[in-house]
Protein backbone atom coordinates (compact mmCIF):
# COMPACT_ATOMS: atom_id res chain seq x y z
CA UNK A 1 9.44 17.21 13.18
CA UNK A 2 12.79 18.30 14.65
CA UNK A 3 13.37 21.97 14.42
CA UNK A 4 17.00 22.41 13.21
CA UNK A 5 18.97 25.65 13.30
CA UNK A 6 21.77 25.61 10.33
CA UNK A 7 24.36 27.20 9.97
CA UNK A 8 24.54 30.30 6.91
CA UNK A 9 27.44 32.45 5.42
CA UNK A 10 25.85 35.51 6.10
CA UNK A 11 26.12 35.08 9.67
CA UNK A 12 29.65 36.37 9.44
CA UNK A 13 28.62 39.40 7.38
CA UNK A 14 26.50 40.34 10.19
CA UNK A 15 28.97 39.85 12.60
CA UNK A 16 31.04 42.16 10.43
CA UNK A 17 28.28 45.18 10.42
CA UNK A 18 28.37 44.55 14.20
CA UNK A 19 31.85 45.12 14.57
CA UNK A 20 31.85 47.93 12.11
CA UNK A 21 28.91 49.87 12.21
CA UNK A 22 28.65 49.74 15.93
CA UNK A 23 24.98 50.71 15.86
CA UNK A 24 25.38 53.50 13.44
CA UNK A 25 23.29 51.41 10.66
CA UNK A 26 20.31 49.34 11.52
CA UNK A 27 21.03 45.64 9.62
CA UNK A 28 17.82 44.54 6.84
CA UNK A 29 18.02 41.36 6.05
CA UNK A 30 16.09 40.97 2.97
CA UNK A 31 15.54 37.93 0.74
CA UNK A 32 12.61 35.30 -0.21
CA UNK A 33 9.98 34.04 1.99
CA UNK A 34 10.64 30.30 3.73
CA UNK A 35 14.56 31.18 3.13
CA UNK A 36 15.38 31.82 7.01
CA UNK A 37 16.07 35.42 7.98
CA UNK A 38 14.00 35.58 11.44
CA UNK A 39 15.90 31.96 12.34
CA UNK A 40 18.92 33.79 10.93
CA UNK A 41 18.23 37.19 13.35
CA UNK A 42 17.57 35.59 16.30
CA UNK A 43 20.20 33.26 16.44
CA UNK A 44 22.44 36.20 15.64
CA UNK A 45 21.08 38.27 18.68
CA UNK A 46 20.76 35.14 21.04
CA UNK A 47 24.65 34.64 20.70
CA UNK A 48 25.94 37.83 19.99
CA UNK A 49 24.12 40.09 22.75
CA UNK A 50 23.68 39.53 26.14
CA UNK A 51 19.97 40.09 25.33
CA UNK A 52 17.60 41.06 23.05
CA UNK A 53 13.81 41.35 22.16
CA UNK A 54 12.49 40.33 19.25
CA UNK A 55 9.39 41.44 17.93
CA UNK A 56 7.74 39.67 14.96
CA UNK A 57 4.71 42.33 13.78
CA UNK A 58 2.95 39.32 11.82
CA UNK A 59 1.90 38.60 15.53
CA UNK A 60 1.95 41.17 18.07
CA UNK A 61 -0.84 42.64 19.28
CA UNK A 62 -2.15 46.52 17.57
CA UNK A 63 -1.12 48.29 20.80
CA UNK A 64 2.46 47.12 19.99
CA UNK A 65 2.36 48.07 16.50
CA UNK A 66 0.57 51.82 17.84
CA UNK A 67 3.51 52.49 20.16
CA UNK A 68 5.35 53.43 16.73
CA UNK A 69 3.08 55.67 15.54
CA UNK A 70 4.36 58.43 17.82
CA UNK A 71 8.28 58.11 18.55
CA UNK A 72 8.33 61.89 20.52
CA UNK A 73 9.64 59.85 24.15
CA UNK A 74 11.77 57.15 22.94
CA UNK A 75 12.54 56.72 26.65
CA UNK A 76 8.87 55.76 26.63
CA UNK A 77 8.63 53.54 23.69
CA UNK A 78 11.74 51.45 24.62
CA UNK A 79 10.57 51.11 28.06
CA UNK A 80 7.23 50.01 27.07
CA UNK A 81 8.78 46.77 24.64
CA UNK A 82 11.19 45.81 27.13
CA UNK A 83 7.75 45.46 30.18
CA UNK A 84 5.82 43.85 27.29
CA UNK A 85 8.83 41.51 26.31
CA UNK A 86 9.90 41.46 29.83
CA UNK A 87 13.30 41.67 28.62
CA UNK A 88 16.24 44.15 30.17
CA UNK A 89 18.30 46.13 27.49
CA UNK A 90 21.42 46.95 28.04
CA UNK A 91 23.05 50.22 25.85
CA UNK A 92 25.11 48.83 23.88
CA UNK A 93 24.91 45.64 24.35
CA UNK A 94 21.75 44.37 23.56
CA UNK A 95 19.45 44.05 20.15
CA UNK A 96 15.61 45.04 19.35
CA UNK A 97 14.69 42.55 16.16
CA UNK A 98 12.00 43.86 13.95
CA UNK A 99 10.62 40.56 12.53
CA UNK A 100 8.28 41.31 9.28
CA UNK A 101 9.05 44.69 9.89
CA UNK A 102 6.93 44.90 6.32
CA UNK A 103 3.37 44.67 8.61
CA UNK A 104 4.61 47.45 10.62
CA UNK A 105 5.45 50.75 8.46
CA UNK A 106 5.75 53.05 11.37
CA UNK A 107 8.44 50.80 12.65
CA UNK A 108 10.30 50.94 10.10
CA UNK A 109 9.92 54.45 9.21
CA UNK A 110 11.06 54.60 13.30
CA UNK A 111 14.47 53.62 12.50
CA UNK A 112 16.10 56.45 11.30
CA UNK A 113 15.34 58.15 15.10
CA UNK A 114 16.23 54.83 16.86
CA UNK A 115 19.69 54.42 15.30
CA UNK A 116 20.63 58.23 15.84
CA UNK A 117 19.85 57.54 19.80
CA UNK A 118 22.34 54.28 19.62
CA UNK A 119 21.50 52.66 22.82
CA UNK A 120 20.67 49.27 21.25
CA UNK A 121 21.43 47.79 17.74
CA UNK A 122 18.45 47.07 15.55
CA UNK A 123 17.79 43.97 12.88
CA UNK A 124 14.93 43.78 10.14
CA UNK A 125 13.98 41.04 8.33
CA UNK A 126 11.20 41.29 5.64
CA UNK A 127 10.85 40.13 1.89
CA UNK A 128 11.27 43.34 -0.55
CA UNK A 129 7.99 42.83 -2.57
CA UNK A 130 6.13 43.58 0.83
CA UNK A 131 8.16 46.11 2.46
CA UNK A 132 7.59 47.77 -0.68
CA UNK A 133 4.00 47.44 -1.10
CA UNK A 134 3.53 48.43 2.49
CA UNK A 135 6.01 51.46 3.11
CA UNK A 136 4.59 53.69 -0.12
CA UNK A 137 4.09 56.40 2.09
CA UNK A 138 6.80 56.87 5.05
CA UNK A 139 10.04 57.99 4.92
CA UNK A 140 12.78 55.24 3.98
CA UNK A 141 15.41 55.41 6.26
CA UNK A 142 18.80 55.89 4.87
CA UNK A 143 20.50 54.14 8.14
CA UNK A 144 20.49 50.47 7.28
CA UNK A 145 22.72 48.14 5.62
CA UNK A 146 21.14 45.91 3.74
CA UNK A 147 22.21 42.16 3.13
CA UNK A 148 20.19 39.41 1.23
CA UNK A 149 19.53 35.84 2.69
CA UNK A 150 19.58 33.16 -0.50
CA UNK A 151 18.41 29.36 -0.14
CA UNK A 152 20.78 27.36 1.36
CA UNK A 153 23.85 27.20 -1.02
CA UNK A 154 25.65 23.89 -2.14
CA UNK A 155 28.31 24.21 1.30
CA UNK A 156 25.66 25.32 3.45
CA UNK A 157 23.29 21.91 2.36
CA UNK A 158 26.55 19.75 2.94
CA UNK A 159 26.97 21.42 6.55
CA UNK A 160 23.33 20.34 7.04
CA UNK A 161 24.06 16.80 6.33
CA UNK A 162 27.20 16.99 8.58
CA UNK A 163 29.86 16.93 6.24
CA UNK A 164 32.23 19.85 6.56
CA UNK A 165 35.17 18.32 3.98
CA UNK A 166 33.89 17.54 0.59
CA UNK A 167 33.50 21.49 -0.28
CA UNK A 168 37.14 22.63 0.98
CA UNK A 169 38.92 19.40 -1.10
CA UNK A 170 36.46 20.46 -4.09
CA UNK A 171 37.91 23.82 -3.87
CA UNK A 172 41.42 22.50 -3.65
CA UNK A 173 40.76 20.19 -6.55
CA UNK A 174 39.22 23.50 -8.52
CA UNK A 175 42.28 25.44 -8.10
CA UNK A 176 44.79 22.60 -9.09
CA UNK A 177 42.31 21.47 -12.28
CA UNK A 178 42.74 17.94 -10.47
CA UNK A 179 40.77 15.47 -12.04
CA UNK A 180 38.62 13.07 -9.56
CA UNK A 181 38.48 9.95 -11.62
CA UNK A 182 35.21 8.14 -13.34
CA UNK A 183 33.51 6.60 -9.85
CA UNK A 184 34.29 9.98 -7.49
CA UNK A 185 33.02 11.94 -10.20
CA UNK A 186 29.85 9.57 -10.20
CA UNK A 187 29.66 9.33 -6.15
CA UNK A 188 29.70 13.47 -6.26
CA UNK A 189 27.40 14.24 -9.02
CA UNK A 190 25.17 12.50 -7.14
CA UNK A 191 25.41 13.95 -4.04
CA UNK A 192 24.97 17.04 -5.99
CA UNK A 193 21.70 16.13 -7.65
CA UNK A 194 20.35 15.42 -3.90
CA UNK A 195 20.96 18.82 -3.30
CA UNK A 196 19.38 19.61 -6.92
CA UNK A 197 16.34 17.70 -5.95
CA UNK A 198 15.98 18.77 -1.85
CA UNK A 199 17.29 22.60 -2.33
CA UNK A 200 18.30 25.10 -0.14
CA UNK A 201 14.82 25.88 1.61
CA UNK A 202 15.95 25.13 5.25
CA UNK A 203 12.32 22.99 5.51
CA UNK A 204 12.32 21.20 2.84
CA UNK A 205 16.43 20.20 4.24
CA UNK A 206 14.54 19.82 7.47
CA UNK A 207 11.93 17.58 5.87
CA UNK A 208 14.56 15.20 4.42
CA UNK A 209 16.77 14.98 7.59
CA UNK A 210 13.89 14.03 9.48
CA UNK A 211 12.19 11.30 7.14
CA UNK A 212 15.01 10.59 4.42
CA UNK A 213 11.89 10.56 2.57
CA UNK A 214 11.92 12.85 -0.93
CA UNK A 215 8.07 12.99 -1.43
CA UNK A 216 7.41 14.22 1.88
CA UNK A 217 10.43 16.65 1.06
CA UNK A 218 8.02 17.29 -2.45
CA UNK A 219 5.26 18.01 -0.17
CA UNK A 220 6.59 20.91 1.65
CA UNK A 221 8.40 22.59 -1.28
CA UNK A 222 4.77 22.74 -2.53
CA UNK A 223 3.42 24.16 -0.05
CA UNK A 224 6.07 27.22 -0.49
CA UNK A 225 5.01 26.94 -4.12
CA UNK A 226 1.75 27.65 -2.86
CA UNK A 227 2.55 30.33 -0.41
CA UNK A 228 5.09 32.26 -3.34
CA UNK A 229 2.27 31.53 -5.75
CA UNK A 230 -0.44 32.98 -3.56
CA UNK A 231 1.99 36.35 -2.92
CA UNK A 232 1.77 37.04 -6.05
CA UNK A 233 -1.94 36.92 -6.40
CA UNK A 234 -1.78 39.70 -3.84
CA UNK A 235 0.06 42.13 -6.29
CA UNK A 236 -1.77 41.01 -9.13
CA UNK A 237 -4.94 39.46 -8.54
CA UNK A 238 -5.46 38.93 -12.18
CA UNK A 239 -3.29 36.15 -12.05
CA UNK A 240 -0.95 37.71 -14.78
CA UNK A 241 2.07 37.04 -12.15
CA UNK A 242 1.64 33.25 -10.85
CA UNK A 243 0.83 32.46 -14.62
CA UNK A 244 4.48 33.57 -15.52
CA UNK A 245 5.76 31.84 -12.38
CA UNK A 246 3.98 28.68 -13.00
CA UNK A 247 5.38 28.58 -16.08
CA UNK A 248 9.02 29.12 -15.86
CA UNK A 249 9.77 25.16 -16.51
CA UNK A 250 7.93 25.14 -19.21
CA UNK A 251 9.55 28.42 -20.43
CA UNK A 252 13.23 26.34 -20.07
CA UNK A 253 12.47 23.54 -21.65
CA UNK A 254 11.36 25.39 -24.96
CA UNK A 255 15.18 25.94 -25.20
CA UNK A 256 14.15 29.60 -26.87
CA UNK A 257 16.50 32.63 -26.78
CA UNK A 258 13.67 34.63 -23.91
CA UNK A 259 10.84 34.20 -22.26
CA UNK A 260 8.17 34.24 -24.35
CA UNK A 261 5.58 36.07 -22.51
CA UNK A 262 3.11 36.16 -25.52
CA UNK A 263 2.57 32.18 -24.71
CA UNK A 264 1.41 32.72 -21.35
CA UNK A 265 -0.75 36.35 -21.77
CA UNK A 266 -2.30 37.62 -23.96
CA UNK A 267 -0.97 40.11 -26.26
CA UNK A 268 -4.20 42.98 -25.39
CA UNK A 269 -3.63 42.31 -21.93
CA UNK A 270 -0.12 42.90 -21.39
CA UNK A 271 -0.41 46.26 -19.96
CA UNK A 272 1.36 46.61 -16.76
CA UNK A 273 3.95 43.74 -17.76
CA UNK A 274 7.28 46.08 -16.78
CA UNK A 275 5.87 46.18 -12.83
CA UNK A 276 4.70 42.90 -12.68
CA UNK A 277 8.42 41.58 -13.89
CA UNK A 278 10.31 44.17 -11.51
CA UNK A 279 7.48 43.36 -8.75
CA UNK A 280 8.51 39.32 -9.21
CA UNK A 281 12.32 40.51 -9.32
CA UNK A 282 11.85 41.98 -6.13
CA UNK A 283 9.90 39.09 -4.32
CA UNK A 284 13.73 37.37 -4.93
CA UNK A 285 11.64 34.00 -5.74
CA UNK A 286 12.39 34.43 -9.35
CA UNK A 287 15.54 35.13 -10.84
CA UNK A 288 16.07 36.91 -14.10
CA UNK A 289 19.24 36.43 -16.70
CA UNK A 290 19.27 39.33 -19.00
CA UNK A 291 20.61 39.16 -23.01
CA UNK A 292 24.03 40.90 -23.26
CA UNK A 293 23.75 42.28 -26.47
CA UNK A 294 26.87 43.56 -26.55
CA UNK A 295 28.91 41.43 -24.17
CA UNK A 296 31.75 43.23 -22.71
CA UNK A 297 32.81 44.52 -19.40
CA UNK A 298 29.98 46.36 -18.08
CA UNK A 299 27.53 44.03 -18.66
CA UNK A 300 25.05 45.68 -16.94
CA UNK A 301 25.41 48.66 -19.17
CA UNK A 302 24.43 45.96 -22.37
CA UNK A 303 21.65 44.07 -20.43
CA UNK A 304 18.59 44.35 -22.82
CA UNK A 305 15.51 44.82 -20.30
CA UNK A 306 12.97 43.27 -22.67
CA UNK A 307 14.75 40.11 -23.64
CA UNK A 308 15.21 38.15 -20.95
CA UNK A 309 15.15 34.75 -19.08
CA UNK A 310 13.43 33.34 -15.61
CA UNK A 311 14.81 30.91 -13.13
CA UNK A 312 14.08 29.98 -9.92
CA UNK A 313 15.54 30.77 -6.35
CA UNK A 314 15.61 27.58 -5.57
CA UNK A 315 16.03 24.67 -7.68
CA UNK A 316 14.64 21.58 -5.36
CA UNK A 317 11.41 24.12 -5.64
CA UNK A 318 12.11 24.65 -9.38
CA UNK A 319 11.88 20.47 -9.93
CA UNK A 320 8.77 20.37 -7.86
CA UNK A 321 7.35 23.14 -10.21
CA UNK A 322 8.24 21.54 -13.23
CA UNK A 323 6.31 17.87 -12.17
CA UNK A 324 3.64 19.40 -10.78
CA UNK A 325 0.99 17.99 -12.91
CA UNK A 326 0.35 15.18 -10.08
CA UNK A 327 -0.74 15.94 -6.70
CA UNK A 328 2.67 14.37 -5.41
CA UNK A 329 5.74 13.86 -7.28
CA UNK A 330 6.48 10.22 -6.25
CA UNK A 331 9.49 9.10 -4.89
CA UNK A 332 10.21 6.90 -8.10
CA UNK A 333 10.48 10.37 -10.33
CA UNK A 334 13.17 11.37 -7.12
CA UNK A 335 15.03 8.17 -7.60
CA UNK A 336 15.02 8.07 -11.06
CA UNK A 337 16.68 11.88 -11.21
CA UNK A 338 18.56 10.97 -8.52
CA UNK A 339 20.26 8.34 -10.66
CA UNK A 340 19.82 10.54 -13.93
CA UNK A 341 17.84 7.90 -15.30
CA UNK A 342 14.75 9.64 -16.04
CA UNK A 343 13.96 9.57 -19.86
CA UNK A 344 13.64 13.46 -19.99
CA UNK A 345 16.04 15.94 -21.38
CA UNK A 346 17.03 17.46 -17.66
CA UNK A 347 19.27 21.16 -19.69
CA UNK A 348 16.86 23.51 -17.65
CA UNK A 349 17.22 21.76 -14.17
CA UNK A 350 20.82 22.23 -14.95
CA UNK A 351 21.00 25.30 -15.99
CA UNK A 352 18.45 26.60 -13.28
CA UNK A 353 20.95 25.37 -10.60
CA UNK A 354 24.09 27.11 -12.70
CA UNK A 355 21.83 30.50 -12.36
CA UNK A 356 21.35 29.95 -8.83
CA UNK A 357 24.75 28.97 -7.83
CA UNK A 358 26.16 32.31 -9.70
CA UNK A 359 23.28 34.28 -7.95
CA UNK A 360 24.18 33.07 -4.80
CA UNK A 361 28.23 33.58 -5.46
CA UNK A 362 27.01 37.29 -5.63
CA UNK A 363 27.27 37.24 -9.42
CA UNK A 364 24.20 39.10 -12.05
CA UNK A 365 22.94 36.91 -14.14
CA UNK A 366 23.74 37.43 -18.62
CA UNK A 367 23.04 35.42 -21.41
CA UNK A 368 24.17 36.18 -24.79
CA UNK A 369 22.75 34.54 -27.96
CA UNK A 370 23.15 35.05 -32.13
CA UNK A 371 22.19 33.43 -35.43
CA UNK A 372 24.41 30.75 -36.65
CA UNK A 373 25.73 30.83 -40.02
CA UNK A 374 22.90 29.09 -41.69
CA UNK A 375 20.53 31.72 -39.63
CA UNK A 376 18.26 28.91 -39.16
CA UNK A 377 19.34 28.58 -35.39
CA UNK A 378 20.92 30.51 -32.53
CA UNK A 379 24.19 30.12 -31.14
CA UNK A 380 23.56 30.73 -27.49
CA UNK A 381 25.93 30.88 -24.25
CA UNK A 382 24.33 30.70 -21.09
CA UNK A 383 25.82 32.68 -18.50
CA UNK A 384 28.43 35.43 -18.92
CA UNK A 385 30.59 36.73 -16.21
CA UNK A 386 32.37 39.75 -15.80
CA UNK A 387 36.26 39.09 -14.36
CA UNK A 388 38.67 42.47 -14.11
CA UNK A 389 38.55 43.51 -17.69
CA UNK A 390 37.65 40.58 -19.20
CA UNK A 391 34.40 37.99 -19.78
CA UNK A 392 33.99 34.61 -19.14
CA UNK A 393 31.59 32.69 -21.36
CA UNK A 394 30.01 30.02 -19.76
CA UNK A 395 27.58 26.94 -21.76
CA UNK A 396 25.73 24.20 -19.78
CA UNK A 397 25.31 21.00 -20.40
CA UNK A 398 23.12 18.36 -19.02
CA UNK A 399 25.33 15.17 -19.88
CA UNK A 400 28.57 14.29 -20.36
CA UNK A 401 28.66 15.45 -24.57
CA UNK A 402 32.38 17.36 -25.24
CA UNK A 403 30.96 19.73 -28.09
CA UNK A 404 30.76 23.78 -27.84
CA UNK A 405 30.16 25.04 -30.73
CA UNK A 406 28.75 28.29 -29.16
CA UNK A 407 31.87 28.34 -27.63
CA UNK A 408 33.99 28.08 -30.41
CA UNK A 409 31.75 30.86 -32.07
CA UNK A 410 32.24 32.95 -29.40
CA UNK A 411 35.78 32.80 -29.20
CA UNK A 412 35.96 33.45 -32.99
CA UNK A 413 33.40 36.87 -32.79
CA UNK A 414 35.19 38.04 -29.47
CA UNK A 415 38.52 37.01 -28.98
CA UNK A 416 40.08 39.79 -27.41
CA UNK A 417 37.36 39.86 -24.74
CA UNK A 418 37.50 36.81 -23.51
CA UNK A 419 39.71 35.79 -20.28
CA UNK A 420 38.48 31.86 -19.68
CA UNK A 421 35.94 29.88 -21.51
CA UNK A 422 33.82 27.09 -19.65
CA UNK A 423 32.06 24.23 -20.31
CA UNK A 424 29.82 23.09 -17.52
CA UNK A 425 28.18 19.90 -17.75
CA UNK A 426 28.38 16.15 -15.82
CA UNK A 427 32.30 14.59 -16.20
CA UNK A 428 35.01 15.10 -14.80
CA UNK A 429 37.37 18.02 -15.10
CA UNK A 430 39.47 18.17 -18.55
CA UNK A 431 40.52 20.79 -20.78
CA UNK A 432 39.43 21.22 -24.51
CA UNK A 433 42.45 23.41 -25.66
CA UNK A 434 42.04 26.58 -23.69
CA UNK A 435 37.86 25.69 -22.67
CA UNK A 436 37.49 24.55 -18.99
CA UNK A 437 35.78 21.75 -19.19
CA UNK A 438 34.41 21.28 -15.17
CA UNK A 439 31.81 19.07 -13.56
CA UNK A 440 28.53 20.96 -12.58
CA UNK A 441 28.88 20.93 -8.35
CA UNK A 442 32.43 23.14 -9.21
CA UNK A 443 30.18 25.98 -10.73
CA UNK A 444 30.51 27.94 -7.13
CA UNK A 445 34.43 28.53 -7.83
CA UNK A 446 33.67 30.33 -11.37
């Protein structure tokens, strides 16, 4: 299999703590396993220093990992990586990368005293659920900027594929509410379900680029649905965790107003529920929405910790997840949601990849929901976003239907709060009084 190196956003935000920090902060790049930070690093160092070592603790020897342990003679300690490495540093012009700096405690602990001597610039990667299992008891260093890697987003999968123009005239269209027509808006909704189906995980878009070939695409995604799944048998080998991961899908497609843990554990064994959830917040696999119950600006300030909602980093892993009963999801199921064929009722694959495209746009994720009239149902809308000193209701759909009644509700309970109102789902652009009514791949614009 070709080994690809693709192109990501936060390249230029590293470039900017380069140019701005000037070795005064060391850079952490956080974020998921499988999502690319140490291909991310290195190809930052490899073209932005004239040389660099990098130094991935998941492999180097114990010696390496000891020369940490007492950081007295720096002089010593960077002369001793650069004969191992056999690599020349230049002050000020070269970069030390601490790869799974997680496996290496010392190291990172290090940093504080490495950044104060600023003869090289220094780059972590790691995933937060293990640098926080393993650094319990150093000292945190307050001299690092930290910046999260996400999946590949919807621009950064079309770059992959070699197409650099549909996002920019998507944007264009966005801003000028310019409709596409019936067959464009077919021909891009597809395209945009590929990504749906493939995801951001730079081997699964690997996997695909190489075969063209969506169940051996399925067959890596599981095999980071095994490795996420096994991660979180390390912090809770009582299986509480991957039990709750597992069964996000499932937790969707019961349309409720939360997650309703008491389906999934048992009710006496709940204890330690509160770290488990911030422990799988912090692995940045899953994503929570929070319920707004009062939603207004500030919606963190109304974010009700106990009623809440799970999605998925990634939504090409979240379909994999959700047909998972076979050993292989065959290429048939691919096609047939490809086409949007499939005889299933597809909301929470929609709605998953709403959540992650307003995650990755750098927004928190609210829902906000309330009895109808009749009380014998909820009114619900989706996502909520907070714009100057206003909110923006947001409702998915997974078809082309016009309604929005929780919409309309909304608007009547809140009207002075409210600066746009959107309706998500899979036509093309129109406008339902003052409700935005926008095709699903325009989501990244909101």
């Amino acid at each position: 299999m070709e080994e690809r190196i693709f192109k990501r956003k936060l390249y230029d935000k590293m470039l900017q703590w380069k140019q701005e920090r000037d070795g005064s902060t060391a850079l952490l790049i956080k974020g998921a396993r499988r999502v690319g930070k140490s291909t991310l690093a290195e190809e930052f160092a490899k073209h932005e220093y004239e040389s660099y070592i990098l130094i991935d603790f998941t492999e180097v020897s114990q010696d390496i990992k000891n020369l940490f342990n007492d950081i007295s003679d720096l002089d010593n300690l960077l002369f001793q990586l650069q004969f191992h490495f056999q690599k020349r540093l230049i002050p000020r012009k070269s970069a030390i990368i601490f790869d799974e700096v997680q496996d290496c405690p010392m190291a990172r602990q290090a940093i504080k005293k490495l950044v104060k001597d600023r003869r090289y610039d220094y780059i972590e990667t790691g995933s937060l659920i293990s640098i926080k299992r393993n650094t319990q008891n150093i000292r945190i260093p307050s001299e690092e900027t930290r910046m999260t890697l996400y999946p590949m987003d919807y621009e950064e999968f079309r770059w992959a594929l070699g197409d650099n123009i549909t996002i920019p005239m998507l944007k264009e269209a966005f801003d000028a509410r310019k409709q596409f027509g019936d067959a464009l808006t077919r021909r891009l909704l597809r395209d945009f379900r590929l990504y749906m189906l493939i995801g951001g995980m730079p081997q699964a878009v690997n996997a695909y680029l190489d075969s063209k070939n969506l169940s051996v695409v399925d067959a890596v995604k599981r095999e980071i649905i095994e490795l996420y799944a096994d991660d979180f048998r390390k912090i809770d080998p009582t299986g509480k965790a991957t039990r709750m991961f597992y069964a996000i899908p499932s937790q969707l497609n019961k349309n409720a107003s939360r997650y309703q843990i008491s389906s999934i554990i048992e009710k006496g064994k709940q204890d330690r529920v509160e770290e488990l959830l911030q422990d799988m917040a912090d692995s940045q696999v899953v994503l929570f929405s929070h319920h707004a119950n009062d939603p207004n600006v500030g919606l963190s300030l109304h974010g009700d910790p106990g009623k809440y909602k799970m999605f998925m980093n990634d939504t090409g892993l979240f379909v994999t997840l959700a047909f998972r009963d076979k050993d292989i999801t065959e290429n048939i199921i691919y096609q047939k949601l490809l086409s949007d064929k499939l005889a299933a009722d597809l909301g929470y694959i929609y709605e998953n990849v709403v959540a992650q495209m307003l995650k990755a746009a750098g927004n928190e994720l609210f829902y906000h929901t309330w009895p109808t009239e009749s009380g014998k149902h909820n009114y619900e809308i989706d996502f909520l976003l907070s714009r100057g000193n206003k909110i923006c209701p947001i409702e998915v759909k997974s078809s082309g239907y016009k309604t929005h009644a929780s919409l309309d509700a909304f608007y009547r309970k809140f009207p002075d709060r409210i600066l746009l109102r959107y309706l998500v789902y899979t036509k093309d652009f129109r406008k339902d009084t003052d409700i935005q009514m926008i095709p699903v791949f325009l989501t990244m614009f909101l």
